[in-house]
C-alpha atoms as a PDB file:
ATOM      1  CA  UNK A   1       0.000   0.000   0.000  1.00  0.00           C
ATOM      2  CA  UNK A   2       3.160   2.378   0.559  1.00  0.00           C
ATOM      3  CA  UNK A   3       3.927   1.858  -3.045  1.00  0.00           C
ATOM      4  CA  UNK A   4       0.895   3.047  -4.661  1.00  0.00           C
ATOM      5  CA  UNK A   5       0.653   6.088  -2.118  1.00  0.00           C
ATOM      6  CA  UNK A   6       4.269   7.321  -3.104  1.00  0.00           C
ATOM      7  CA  UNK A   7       3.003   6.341  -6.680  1.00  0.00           C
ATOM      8  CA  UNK A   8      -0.042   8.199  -6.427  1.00  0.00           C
ATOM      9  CA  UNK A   9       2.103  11.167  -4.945  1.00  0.00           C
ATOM     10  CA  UNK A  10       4.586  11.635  -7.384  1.00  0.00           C
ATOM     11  CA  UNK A  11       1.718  10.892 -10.011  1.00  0.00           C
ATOM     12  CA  UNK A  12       0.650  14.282  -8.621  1.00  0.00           C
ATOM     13  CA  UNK A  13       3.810  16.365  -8.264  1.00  0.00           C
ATOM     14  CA  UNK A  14       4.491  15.451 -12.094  1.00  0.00           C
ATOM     15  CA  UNK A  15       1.087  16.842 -12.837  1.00  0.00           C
ATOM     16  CA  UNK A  16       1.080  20.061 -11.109  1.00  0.00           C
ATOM     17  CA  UNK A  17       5.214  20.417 -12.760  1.00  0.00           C
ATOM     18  CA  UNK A  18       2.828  19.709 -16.027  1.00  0.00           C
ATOM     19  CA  UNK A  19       0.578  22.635 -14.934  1.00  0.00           C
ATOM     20  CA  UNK A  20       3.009  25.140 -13.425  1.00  0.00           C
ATOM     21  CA  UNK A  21       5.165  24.830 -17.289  1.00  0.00           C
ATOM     22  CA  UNK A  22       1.531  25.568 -18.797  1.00  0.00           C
ATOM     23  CA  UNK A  23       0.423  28.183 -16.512  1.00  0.00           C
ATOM     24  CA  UNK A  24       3.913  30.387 -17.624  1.00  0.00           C
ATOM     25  CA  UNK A  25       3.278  29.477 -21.078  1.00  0.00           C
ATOM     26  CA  UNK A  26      -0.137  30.493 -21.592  1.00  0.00           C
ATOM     27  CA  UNK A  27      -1.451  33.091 -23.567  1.00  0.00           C
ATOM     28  CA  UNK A  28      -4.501  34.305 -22.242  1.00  0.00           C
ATOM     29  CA  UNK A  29      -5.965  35.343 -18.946  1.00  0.00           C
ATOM     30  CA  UNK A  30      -8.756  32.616 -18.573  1.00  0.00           C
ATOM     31  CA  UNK A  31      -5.941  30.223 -19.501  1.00  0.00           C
ATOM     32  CA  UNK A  32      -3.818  31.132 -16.616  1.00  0.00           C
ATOM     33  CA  UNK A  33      -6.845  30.722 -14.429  1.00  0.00           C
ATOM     34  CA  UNK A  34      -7.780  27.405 -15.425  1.00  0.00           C
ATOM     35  CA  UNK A  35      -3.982  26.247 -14.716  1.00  0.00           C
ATOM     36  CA  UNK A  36      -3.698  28.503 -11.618  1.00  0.00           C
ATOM     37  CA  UNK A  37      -7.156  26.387 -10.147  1.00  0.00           C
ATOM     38  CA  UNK A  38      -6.392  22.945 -11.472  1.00  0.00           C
ATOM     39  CA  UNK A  39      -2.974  23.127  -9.630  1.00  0.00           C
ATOM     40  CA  UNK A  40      -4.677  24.603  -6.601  1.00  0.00           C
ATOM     41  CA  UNK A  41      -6.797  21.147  -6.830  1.00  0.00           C
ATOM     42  CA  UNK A  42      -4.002  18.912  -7.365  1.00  0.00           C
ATOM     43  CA  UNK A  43      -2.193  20.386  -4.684  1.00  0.00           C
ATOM     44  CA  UNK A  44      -5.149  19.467  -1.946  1.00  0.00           C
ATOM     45  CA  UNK A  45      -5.283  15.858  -3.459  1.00  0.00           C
ATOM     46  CA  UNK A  46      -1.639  16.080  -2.833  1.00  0.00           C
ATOM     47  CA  UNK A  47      -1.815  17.303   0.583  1.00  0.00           C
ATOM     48  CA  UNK A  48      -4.422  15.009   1.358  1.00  0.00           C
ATOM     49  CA  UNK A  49      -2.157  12.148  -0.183  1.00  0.00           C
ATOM     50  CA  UNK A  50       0.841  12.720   2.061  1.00  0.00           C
ATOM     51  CA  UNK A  51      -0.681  13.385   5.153  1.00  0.00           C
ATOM     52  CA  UNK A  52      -0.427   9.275   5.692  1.00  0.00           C
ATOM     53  CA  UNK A  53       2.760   9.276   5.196  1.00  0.00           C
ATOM     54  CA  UNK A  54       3.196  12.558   7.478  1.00  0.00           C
ATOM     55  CA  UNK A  55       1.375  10.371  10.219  1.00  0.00           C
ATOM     56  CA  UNK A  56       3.766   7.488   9.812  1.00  0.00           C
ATOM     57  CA  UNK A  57       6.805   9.072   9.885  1.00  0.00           C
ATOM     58  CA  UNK A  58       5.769  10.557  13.343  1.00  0.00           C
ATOM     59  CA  UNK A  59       5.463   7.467  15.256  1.00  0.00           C
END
């Protein structure tokens, strides 16, 4: 299960590198806003994801 969590967490960290490199490239406002919210949303999925691994590390 520690496997597919670190999976599932760099899954994540790759996708908001994939929106960050998008966000500076885009071309339009609404553009930048739709990159600027999805990485806001992939960065509570990644929160979420780690805090597991937070709670392990502790003990």
């Amino acid at each position: 299960m520690i496997d597919l969590q670190m999976t599932l967490i760099r899954g994540s960290e790759k996708i908001i590198d994939q929106y960050q490199y998008l966000l500076a490239t885009a071309t339009s406002e609404r553009e930048r806003e739709r990159f600027r919210q999805r990485i806001n949303e992939e960065q509570l999925l990644l929160d979420k994801r780690r805090q597991p691994e937070q709670s392990a590390r502790a003990t």
